[in-house]
C-alpha atoms as a PDB file:
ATOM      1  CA  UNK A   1     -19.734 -12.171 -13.749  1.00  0.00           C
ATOM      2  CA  UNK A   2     -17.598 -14.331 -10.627  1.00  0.00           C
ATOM      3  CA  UNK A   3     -17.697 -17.310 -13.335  1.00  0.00           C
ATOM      4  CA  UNK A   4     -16.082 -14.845 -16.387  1.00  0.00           C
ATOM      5  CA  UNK A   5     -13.316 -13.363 -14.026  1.00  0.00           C
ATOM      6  CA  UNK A   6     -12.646 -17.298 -12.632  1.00  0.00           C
ATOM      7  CA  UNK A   7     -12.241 -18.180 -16.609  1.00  0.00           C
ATOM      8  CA  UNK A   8      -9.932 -15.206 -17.033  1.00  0.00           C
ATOM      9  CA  UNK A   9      -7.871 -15.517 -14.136  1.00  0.00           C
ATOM     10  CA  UNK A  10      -7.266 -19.565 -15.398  1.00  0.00           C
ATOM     11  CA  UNK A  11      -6.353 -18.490 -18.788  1.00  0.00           C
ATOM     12  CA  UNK A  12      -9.336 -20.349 -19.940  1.00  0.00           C
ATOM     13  CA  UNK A  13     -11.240 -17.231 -21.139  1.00  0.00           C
ATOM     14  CA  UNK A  14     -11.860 -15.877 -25.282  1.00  0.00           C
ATOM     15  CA  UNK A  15     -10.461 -12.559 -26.504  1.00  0.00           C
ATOM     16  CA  UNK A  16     -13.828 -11.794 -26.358  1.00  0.00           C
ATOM     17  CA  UNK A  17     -15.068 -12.810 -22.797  1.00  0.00           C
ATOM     18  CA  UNK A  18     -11.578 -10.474 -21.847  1.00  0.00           C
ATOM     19  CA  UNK A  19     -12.831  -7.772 -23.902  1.00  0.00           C
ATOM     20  CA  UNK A  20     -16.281  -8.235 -22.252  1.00  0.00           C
ATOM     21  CA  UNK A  21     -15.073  -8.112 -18.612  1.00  0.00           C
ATOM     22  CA  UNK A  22     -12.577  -5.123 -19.601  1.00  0.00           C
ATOM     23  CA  UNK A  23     -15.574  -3.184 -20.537  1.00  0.00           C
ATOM     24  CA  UNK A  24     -17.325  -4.526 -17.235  1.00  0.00           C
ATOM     25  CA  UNK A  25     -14.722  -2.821 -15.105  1.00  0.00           C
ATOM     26  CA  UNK A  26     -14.582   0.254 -16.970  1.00  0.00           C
ATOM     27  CA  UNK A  27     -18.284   1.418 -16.422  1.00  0.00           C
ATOM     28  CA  UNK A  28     -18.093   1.407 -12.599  1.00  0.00           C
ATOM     29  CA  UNK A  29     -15.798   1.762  -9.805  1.00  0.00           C
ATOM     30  CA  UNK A  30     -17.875  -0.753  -7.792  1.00  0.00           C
ATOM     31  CA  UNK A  31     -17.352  -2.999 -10.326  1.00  0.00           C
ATOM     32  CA  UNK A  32     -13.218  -2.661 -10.666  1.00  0.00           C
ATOM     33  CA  UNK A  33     -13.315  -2.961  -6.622  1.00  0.00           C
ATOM     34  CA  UNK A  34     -15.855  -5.646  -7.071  1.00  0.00           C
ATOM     35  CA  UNK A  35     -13.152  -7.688  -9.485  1.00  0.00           C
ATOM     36  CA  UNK A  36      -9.436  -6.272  -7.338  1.00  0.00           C
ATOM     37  CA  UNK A  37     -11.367  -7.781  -4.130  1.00  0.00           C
ATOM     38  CA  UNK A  38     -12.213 -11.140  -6.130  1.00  0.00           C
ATOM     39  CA  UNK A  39      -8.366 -10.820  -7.738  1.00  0.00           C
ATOM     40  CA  UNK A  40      -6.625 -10.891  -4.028  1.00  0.00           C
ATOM     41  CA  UNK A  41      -9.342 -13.677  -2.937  1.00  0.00           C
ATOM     42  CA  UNK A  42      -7.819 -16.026  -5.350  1.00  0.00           C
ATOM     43  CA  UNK A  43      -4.350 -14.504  -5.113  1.00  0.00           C
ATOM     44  CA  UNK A  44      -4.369 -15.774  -1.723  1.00  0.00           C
ATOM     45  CA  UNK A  45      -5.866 -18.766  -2.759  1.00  0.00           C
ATOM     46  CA  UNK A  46      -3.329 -19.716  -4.860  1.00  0.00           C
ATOM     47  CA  UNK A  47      -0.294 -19.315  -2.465  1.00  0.00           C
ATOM     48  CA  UNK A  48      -1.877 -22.154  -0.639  1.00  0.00           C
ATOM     49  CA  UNK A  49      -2.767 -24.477  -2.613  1.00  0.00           C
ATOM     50  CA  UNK A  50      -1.154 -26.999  -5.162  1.00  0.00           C
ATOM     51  CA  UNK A  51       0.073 -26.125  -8.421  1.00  0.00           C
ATOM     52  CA  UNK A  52      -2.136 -28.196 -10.249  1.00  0.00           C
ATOM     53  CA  UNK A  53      -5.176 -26.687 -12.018  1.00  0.00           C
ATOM     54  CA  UNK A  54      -6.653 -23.696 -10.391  1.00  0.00           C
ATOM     55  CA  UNK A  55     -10.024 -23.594  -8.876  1.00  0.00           C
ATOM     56  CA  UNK A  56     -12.432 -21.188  -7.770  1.00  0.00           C
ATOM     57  CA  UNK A  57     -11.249 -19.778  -4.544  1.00  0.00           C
ATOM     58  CA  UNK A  58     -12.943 -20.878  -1.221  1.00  0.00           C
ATOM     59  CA  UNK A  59     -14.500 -18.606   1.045  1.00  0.00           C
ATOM     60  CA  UNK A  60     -13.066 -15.028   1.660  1.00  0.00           C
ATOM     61  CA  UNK A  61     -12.987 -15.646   5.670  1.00  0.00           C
ATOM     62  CA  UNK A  62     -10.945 -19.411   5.065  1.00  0.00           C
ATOM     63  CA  UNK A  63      -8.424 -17.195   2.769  1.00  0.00           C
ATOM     64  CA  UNK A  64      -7.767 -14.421   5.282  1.00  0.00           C
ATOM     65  CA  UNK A  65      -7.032 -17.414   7.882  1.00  0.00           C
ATOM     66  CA  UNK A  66      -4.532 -18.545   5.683  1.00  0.00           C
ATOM     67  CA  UNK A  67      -2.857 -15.425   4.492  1.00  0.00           C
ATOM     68  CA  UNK A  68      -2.884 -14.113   8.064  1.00  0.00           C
ATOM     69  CA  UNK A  69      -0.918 -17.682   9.293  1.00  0.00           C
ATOM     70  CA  UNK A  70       1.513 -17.262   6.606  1.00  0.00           C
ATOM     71  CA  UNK A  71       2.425 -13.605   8.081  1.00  0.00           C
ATOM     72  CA  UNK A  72       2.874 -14.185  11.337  1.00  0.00           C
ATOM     73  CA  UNK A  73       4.781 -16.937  10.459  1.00  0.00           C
ATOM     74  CA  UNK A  74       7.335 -14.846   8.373  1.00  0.00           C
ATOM     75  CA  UNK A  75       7.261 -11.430   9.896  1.00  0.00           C
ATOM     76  CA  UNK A  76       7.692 -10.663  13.622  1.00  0.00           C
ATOM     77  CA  UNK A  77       5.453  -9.171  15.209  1.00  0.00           C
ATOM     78  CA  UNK A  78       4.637  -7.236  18.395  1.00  0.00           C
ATOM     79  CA  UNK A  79       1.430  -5.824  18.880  1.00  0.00           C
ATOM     80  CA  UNK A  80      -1.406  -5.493  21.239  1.00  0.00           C
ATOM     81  CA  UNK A  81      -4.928  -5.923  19.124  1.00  0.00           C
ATOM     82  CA  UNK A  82      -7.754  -4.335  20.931  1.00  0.00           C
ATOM     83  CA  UNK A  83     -10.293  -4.881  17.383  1.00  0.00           C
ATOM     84  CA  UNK A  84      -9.688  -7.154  14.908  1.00  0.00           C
ATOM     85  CA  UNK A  85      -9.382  -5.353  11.843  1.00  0.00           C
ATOM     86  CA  UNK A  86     -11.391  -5.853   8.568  1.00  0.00           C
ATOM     87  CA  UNK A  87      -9.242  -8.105   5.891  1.00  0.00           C
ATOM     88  CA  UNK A  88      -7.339  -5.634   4.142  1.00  0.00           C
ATOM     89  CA  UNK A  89      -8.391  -5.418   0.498  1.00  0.00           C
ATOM     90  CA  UNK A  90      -7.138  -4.973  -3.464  1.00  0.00           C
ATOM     91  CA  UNK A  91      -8.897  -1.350  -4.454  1.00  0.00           C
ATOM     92  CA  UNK A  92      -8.157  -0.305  -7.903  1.00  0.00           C
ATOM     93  CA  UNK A  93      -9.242   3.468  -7.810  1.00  0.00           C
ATOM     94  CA  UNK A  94      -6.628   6.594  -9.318  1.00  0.00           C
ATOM     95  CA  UNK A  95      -6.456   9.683  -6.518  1.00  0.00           C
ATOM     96  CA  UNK A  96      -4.819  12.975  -5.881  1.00  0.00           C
ATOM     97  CA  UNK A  97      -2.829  13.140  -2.961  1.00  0.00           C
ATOM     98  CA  UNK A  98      -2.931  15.872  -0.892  1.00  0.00           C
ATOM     99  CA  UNK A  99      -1.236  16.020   3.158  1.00  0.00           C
ATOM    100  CA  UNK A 100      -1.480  18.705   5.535  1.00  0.00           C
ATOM    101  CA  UNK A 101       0.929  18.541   8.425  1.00  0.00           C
ATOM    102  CA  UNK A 102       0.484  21.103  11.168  1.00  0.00           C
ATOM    103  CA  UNK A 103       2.000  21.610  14.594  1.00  0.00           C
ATOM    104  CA  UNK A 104      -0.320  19.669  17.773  1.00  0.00           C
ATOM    105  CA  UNK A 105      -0.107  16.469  19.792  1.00  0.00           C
ATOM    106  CA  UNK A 106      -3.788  14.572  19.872  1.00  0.00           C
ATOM    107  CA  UNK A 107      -5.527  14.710  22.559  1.00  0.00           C
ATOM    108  CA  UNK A 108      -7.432  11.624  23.053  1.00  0.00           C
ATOM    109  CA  UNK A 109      -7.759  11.957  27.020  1.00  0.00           C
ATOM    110  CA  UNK A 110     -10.714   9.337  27.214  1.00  0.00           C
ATOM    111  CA  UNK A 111     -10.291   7.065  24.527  1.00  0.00           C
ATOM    112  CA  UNK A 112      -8.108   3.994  24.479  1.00  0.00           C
ATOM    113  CA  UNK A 113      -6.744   2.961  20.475  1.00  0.00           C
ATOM    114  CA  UNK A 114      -7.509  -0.036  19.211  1.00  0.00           C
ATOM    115  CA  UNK A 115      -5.102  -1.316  18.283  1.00  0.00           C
ATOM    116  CA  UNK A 116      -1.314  -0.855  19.253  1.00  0.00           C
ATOM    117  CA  UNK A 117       1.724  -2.180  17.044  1.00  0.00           C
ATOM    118  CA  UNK A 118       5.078  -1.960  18.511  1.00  0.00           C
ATOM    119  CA  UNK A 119       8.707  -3.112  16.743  1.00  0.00           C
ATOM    120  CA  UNK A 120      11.761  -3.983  18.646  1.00  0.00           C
ATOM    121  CA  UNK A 121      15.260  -2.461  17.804  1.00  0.00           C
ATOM    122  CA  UNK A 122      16.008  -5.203  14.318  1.00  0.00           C
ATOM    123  CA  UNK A 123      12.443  -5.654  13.915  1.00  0.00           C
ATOM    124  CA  UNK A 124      10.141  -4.623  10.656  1.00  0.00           C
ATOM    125  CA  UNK A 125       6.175  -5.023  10.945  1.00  0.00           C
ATOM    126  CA  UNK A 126       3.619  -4.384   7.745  1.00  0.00           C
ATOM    127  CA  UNK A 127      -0.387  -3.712   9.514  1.00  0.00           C
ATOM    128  CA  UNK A 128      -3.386  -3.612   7.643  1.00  0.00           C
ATOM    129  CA  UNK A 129      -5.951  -1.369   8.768  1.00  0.00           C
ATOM    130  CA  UNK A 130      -9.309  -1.801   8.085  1.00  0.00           C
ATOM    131  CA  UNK A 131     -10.027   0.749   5.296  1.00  0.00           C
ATOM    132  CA  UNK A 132      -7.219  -1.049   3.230  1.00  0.00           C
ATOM    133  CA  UNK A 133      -4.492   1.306   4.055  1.00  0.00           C
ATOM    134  CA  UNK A 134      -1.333  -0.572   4.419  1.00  0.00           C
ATOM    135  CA  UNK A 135       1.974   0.731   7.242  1.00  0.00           C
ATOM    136  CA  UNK A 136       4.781  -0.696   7.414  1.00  0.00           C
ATOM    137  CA  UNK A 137       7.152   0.280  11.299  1.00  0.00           C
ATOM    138  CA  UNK A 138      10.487   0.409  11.065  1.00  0.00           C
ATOM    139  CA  UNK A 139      12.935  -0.598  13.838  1.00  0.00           C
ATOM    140  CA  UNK A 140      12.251   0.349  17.258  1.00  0.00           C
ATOM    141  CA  UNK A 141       8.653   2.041  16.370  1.00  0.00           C
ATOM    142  CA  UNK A 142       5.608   2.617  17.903  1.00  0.00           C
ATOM    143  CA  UNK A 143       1.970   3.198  16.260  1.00  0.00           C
ATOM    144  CA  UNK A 144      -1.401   3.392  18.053  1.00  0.00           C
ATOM    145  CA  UNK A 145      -4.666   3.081  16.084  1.00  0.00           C
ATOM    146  CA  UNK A 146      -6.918   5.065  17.107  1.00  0.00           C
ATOM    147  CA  UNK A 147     -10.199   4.271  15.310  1.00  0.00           C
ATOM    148  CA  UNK A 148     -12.000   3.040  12.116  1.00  0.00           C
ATOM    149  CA  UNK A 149     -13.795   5.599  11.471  1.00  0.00           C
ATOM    150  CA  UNK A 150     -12.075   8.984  11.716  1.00  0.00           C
ATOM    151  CA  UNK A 151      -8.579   6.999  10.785  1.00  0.00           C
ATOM    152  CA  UNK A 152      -6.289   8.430  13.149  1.00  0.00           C
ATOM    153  CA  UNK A 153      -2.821   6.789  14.142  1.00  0.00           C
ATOM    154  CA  UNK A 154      -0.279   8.199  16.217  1.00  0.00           C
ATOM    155  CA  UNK A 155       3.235   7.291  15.316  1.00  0.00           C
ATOM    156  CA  UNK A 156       7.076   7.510  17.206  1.00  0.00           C
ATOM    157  CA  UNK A 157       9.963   6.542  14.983  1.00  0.00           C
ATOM    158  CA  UNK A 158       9.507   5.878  11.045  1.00  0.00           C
ATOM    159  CA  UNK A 159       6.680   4.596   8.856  1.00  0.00           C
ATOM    160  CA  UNK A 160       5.615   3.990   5.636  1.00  0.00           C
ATOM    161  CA  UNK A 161       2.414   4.730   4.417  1.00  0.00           C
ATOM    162  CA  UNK A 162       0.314   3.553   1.130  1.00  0.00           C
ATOM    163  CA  UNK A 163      -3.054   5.242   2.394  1.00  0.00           C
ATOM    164  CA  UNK A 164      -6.128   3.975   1.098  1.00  0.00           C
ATOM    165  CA  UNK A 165      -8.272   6.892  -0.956  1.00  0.00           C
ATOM    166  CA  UNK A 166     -11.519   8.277   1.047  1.00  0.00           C
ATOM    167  CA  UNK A 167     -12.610  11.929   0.728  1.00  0.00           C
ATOM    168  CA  UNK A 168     -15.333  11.091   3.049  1.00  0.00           C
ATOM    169  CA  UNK A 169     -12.568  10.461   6.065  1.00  0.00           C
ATOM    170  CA  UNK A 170      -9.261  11.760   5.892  1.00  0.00           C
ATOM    171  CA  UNK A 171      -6.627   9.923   7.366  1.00  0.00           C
ATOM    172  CA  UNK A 172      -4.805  11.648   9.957  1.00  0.00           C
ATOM    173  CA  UNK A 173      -1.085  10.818  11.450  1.00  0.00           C
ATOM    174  CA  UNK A 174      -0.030  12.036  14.795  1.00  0.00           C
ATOM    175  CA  UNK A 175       3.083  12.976  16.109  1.00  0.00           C
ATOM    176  CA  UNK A 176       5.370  14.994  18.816  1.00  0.00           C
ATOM    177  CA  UNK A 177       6.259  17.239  15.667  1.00  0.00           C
ATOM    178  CA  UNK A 178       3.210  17.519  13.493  1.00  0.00           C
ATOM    179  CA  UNK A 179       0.340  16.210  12.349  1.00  0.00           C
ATOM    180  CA  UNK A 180      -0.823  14.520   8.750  1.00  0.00           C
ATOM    181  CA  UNK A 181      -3.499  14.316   7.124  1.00  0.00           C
ATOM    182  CA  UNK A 182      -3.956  12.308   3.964  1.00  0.00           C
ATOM    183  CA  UNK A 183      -6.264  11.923   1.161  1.00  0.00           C
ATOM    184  CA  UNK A 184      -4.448   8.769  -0.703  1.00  0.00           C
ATOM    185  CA  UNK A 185      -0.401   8.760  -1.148  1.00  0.00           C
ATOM    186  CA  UNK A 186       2.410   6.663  -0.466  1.00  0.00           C
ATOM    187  CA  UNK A 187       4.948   8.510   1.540  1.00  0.00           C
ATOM    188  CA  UNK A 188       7.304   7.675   4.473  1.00  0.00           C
ATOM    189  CA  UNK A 189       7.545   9.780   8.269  1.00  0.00           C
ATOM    190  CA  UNK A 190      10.060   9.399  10.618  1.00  0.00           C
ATOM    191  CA  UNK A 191       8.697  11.564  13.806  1.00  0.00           C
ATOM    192  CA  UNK A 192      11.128  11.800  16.263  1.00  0.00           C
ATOM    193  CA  UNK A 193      10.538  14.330  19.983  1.00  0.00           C
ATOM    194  CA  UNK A 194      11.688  17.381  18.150  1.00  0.00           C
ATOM    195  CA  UNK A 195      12.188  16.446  14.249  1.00  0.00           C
ATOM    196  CA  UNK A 196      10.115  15.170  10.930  1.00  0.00           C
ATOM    197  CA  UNK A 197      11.098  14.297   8.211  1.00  0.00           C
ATOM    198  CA  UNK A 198       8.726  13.662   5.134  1.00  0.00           C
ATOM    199  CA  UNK A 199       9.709  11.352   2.146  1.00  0.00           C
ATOM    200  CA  UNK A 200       6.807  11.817  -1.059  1.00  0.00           C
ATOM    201  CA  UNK A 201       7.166   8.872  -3.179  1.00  0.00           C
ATOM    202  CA  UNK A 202       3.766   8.886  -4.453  1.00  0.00           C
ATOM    203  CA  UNK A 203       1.450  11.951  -4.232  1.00  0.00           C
ATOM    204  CA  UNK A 204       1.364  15.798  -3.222  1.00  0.00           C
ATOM    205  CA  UNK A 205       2.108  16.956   0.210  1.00  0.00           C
ATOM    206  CA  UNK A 206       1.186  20.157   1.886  1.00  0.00           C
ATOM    207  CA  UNK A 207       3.723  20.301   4.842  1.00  0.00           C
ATOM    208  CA  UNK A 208       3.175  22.996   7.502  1.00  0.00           C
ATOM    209  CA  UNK A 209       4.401  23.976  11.470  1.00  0.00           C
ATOM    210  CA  UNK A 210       5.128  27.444  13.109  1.00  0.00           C
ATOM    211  CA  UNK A 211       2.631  29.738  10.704  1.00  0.00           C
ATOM    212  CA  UNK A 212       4.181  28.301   7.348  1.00  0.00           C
ATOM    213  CA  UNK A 213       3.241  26.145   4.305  1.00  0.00           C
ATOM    214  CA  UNK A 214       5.253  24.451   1.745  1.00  0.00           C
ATOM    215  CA  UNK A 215       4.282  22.303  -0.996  1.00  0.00           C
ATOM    216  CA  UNK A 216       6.502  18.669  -1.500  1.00  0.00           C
ATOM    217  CA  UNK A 217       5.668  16.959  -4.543  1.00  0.00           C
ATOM    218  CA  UNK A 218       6.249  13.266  -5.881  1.00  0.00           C
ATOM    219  CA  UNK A 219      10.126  12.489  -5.549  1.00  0.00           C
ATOM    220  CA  UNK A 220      11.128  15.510  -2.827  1.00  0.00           C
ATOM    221  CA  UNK A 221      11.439  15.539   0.816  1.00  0.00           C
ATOM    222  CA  UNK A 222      11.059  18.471   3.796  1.00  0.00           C
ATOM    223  CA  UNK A 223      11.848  18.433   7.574  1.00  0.00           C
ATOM    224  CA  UNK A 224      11.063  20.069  10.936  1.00  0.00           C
ATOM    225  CA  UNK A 225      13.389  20.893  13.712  1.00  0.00           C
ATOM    226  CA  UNK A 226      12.581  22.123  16.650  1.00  0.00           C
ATOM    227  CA  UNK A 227       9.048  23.275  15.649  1.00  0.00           C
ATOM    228  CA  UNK A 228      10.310  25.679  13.470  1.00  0.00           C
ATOM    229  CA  UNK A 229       9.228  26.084   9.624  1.00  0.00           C
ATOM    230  CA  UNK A 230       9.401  23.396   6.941  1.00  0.00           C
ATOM    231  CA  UNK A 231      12.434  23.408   5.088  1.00  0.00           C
ATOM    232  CA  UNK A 232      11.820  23.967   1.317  1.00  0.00           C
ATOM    233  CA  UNK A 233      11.165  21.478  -0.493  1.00  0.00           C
ATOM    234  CA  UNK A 234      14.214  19.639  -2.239  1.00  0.00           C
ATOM    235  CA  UNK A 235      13.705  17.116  -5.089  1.00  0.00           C
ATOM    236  CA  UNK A 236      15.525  13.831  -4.092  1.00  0.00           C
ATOM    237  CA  UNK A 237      16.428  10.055  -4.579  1.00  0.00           C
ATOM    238  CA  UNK A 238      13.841   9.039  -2.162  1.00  0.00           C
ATOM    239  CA  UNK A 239      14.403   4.999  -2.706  1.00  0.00           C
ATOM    240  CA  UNK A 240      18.233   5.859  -1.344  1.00  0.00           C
ATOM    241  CA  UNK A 241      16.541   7.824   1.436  1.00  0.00           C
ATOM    242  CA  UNK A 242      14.507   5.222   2.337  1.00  0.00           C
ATOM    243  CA  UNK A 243      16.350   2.468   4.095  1.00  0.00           C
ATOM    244  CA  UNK A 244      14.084  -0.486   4.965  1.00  0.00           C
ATOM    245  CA  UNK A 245      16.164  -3.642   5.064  1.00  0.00           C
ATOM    246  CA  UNK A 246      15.123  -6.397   2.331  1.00  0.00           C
ATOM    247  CA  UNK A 247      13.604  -3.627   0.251  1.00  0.00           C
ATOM    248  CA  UNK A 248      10.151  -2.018   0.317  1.00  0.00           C
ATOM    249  CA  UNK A 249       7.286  -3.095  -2.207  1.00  0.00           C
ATOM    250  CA  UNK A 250       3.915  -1.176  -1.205  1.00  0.00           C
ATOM    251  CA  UNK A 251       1.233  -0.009  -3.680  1.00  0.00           C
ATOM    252  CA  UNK A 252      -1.824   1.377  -3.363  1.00  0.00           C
ATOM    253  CA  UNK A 253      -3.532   2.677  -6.665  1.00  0.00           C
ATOM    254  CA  UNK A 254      -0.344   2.494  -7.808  1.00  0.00           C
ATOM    255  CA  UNK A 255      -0.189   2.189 -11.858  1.00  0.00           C
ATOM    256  CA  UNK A 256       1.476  -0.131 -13.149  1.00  0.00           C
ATOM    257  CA  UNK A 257       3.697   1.795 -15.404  1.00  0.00           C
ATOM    258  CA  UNK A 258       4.978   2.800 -11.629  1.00  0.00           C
ATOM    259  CA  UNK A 259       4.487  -0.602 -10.141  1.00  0.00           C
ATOM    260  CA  UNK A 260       6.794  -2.509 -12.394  1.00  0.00           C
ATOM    261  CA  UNK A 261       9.572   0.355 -12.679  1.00  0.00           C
ATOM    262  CA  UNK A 262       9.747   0.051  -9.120  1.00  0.00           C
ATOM    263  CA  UNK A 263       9.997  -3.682  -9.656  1.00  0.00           C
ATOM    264  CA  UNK A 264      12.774  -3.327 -11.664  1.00  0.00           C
ATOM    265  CA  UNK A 265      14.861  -1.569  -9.608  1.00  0.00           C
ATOM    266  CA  UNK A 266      13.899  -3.827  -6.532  1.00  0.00           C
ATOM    267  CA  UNK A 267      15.164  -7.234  -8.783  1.00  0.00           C
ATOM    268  CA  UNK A 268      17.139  -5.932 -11.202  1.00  0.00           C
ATOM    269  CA  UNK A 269      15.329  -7.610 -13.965  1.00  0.00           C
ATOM    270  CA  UNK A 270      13.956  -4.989 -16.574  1.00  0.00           C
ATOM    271  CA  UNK A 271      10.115  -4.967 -17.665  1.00  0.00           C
ATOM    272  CA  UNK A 272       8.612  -4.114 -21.148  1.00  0.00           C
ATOM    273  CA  UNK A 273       4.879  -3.468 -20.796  1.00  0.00           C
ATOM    274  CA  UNK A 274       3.237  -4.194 -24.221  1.00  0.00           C
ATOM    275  CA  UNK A 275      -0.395  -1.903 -24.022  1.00  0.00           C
ATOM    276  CA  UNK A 276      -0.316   1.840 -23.201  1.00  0.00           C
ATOM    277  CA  UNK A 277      -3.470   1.408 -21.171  1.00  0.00           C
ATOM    278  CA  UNK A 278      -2.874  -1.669 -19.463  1.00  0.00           C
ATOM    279  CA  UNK A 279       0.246   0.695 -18.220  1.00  0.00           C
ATOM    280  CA  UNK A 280      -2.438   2.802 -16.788  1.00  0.00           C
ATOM    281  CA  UNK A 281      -4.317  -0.005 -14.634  1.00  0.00           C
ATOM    282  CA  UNK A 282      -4.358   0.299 -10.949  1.00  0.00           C
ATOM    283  CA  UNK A 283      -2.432  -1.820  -8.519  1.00  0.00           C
ATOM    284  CA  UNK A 284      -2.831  -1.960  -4.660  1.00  0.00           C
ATOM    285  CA  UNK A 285      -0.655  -4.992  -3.009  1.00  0.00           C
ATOM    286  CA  UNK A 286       2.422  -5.357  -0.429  1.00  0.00           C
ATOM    287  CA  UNK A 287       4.821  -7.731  -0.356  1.00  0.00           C
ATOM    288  CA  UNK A 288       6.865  -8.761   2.505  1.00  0.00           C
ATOM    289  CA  UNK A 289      10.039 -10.531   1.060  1.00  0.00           C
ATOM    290  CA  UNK A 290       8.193 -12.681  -1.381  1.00  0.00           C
ATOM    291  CA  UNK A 291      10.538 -14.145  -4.457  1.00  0.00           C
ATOM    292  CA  UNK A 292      10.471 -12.451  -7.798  1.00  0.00           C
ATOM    293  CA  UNK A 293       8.446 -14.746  -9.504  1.00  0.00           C
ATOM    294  CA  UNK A 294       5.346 -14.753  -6.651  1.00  0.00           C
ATOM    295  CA  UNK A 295       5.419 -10.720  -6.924  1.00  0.00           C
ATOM    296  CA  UNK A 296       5.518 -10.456 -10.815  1.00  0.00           C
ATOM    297  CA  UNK A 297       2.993 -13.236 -10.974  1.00  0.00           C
ATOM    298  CA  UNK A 298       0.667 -11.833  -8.339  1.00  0.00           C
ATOM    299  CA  UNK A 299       0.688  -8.056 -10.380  1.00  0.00           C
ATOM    300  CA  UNK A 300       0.037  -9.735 -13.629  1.00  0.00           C
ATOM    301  CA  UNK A 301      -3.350 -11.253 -12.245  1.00  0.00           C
ATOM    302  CA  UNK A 302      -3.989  -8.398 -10.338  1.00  0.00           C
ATOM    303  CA  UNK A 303      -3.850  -6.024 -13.497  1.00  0.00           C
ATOM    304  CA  UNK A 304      -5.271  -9.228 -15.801  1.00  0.00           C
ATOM    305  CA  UNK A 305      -2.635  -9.363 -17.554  1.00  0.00           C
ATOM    306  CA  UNK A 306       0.051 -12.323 -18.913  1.00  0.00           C
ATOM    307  CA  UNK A 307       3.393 -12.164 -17.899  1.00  0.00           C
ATOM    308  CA  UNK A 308       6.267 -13.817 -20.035  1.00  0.00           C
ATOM    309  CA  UNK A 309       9.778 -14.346 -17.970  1.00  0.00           C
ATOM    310  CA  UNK A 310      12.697 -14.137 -19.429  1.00  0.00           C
ATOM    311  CA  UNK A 311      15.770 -11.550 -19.385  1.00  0.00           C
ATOM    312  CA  UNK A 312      13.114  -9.391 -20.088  1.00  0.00           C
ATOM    313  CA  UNK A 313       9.956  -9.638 -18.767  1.00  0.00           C
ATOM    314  CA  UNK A 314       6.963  -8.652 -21.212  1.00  0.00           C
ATOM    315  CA  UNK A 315       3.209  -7.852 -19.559  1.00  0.00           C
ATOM    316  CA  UNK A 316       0.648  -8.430 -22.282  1.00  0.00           C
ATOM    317  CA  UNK A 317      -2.783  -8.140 -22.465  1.00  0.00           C
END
């Protein structure tokens, strides 16, 4: 099956063979993670090497070298690793989001996190975490990891989060104000001593503090002062609310109906996607200032599809 997805990702594949791998991915979930995994191998691949013909990507561990040099080169960071993270990874899987926020600091008198990330007053900083979740610290934050399996991070000053789907381990966020936890969802926090403020872009969100409960959806916001109750919910323009300098392109089991609106609005340059269910595909990726043409190329492969550039971009099958 590696040697069918290599011909389709070079263009070299039959309708059928396409039509034969399509089916592939569509019986099991293992086997969609199986191919997004095998899609953001060669992804990374590609960014390295020449532009001449395309060949089977190398080794998964010579990639993540590679992609790892290229990000430290272009985004500054400051942390203090205690673990080196697993690679972080393409997963192509639709889930519900649902947060619960509560009042509580963690108490975590005997451990130590593992890893600590720490931005400086004009700096930006995108971690992986090892179950694929991607975070991305705005200016002047602070986030400790706490561990791999119970993901728990603690968090002062603003983050945004495209949280990786597990049932099996919720992932929690800790604050001063509150405290998350997350079943899949893209959604921004920005935890100060006495305030929250939570931005849904992606998701459902059950916010609650001081005995109450309110419900934010997709595209609405709610805060916390002073520990008292979550203001209602209020439906806004959450890209305006969120201000991350050079933009902000995170997706996890994002479809791409969603992906490539948000696109749009990032470049300007409108998208026509040519198959209702190819809409429908899954899309987990990050970008960290990358030029129109790398992202819209990279989602194409990622989702199998061809992309055609012009005014209008059209994704075909």
């Amino acid at each position: 099956m590696e040697d069918l997805i290599v011909h389709v990702l070079a263009g070299e594949a039959s309708e059928s063979d396409r039509q034969r791998l399509d089916a592939w991915r569509r019986a099991l979930p293992e086997h969609e993670r199986t191919y997004q995994e095998f899609v953001e191998t060669w992804r990374l691949a590609a960014l390295h090497e020449s532009h001449g013909p395309i060949a089977p990507p190398p080794a998964v561990d010579a990639v993540v070298c590679k992609a790892n040099s290229r990000r430290r080169q272009a985004i500054p960071l400051k942390t203090q690793q205690r673990h080196h993270s697993r690679t972080w990874r393409w997963i192509a899987a639709a889930a519900a989001a649902v947060v619960v926020i509560g009042t509580g600091i963690p108490l975590f008198v005997n451990e130590a996190p593992v890893a600590t990330y720490q931005t400086g007053q004009a700096e930006t900083l995108t971690a992986s975490l090892a179950d694929g979740s991607v975070v991305r610290l705005g200016p002047d934050s602070h986030m400790d990891v706490w561990g791999d399996r119970q993901r728990r991070v603690t968090i002062n000053g603003t983050a945004f989060f495209a949280i990786a789907a597990d049932s099996s381990r919720p992932f929690l966020v800790h604050s001063n104000a509150a405290e998350a936890e997350v079943l899949g969802t893209r959604f921004e926090i920005r935890a100060e001593a006495d305030y929250l403020r939570l931005v849904v872009v992606e998701g459902r969100v059950a916010l609650s503090n001081a005995g109450h409960r309110v419900e934010v959806s997709q595209g609405a916001t709610s805060h916390i002062i002073d520990q008292s109750r979550p203001s209602p919910p209020k439906p806004a323009d959450v890209w305006n609310m969120l201000d991350w300098h050079g933009g902000l392109l995170i997706f996890h089991a994002t479809s791409l109906a969603q992906v490539v609106s948000e696109v749009e609005a990032h470049f300007g340059v409108p998208f026509v996607i040519r198959d209702s269910i190819l809409a429908q595909r899954a899309v987990t990726a990050w970008f960290d200032d990358e030029p129109f043409e790398e992202v819209t190329s990279t989602i194409c492969q990622v989702v199998g599809a061809r992309c055609v550039l012009g005014d209008t971009v059209e994704v075909r099958p």
